[in-house]
Protein backbone atom coordinates (compact mmCIF):
# COMPACT_ATOMS: atom_id res chain seq x y z
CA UNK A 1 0.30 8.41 -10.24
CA UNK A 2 2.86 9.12 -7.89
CA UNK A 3 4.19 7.04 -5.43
CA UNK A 4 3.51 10.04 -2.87
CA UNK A 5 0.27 10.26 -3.95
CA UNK A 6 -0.55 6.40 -3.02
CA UNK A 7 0.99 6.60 0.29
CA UNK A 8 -1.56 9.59 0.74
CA UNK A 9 -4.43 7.31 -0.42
CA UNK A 10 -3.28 4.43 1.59
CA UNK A 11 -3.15 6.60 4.85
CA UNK A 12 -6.37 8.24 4.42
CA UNK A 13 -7.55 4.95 4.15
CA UNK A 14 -6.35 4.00 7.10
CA UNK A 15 -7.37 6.65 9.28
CA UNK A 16 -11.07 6.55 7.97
CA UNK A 17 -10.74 2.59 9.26
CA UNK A 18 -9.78 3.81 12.44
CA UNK A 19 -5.76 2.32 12.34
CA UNK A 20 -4.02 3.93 14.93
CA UNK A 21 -0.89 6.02 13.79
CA UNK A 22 2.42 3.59 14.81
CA UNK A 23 -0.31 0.68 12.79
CA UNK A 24 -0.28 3.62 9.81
CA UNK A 25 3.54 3.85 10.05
CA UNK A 26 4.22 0.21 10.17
CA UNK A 27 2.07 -0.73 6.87
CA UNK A 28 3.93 2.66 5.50
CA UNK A 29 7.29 1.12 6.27
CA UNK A 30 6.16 -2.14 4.30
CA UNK A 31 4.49 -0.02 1.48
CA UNK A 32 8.14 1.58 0.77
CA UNK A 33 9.66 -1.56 0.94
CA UNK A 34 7.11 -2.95 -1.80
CA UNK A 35 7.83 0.57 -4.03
CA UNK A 36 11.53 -0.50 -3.74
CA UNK A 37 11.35 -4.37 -4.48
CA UNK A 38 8.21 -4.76 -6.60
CA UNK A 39 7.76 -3.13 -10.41
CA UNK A 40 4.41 -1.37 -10.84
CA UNK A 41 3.75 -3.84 -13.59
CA UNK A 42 3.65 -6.89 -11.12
CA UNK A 43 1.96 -5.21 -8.12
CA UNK A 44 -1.04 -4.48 -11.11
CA UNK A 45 -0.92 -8.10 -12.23
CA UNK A 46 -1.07 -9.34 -8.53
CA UNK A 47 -4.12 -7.30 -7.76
CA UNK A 48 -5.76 -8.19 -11.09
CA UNK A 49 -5.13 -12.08 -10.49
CA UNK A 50 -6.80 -11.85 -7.14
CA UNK A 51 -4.30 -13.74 -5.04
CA UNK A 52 -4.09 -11.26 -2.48
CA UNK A 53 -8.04 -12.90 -1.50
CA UNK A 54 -6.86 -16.01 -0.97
């Protein structure tokens, strides 16, 4: 999967949640940051650990 094609699934997402679009392109500016800092192992291991519910 494309990193394209998770920005697409993150905004659709969004808009069926009902963020507005400068909320859309404000968690989009943080989601590119994440692409460029974070491997795709460790965002998978994060997720999987649950942390993010805490």
């Amino acid at each position: 999967m494309s990193n394209d094609s998770v920005r697409g699934y993150v905004v659709m997402t969004l808009k069926n949640l009902g963020y507005k679009e400068d909320e859309i392109d404000k968690i989009l500016d943080e989601l590119y940051l994440q692409f460029d800092t974070i491997t795709e192992y460790e965002a998978e291991q994060y997720y999987y650990s649950g942390a993010w519910k805490k």
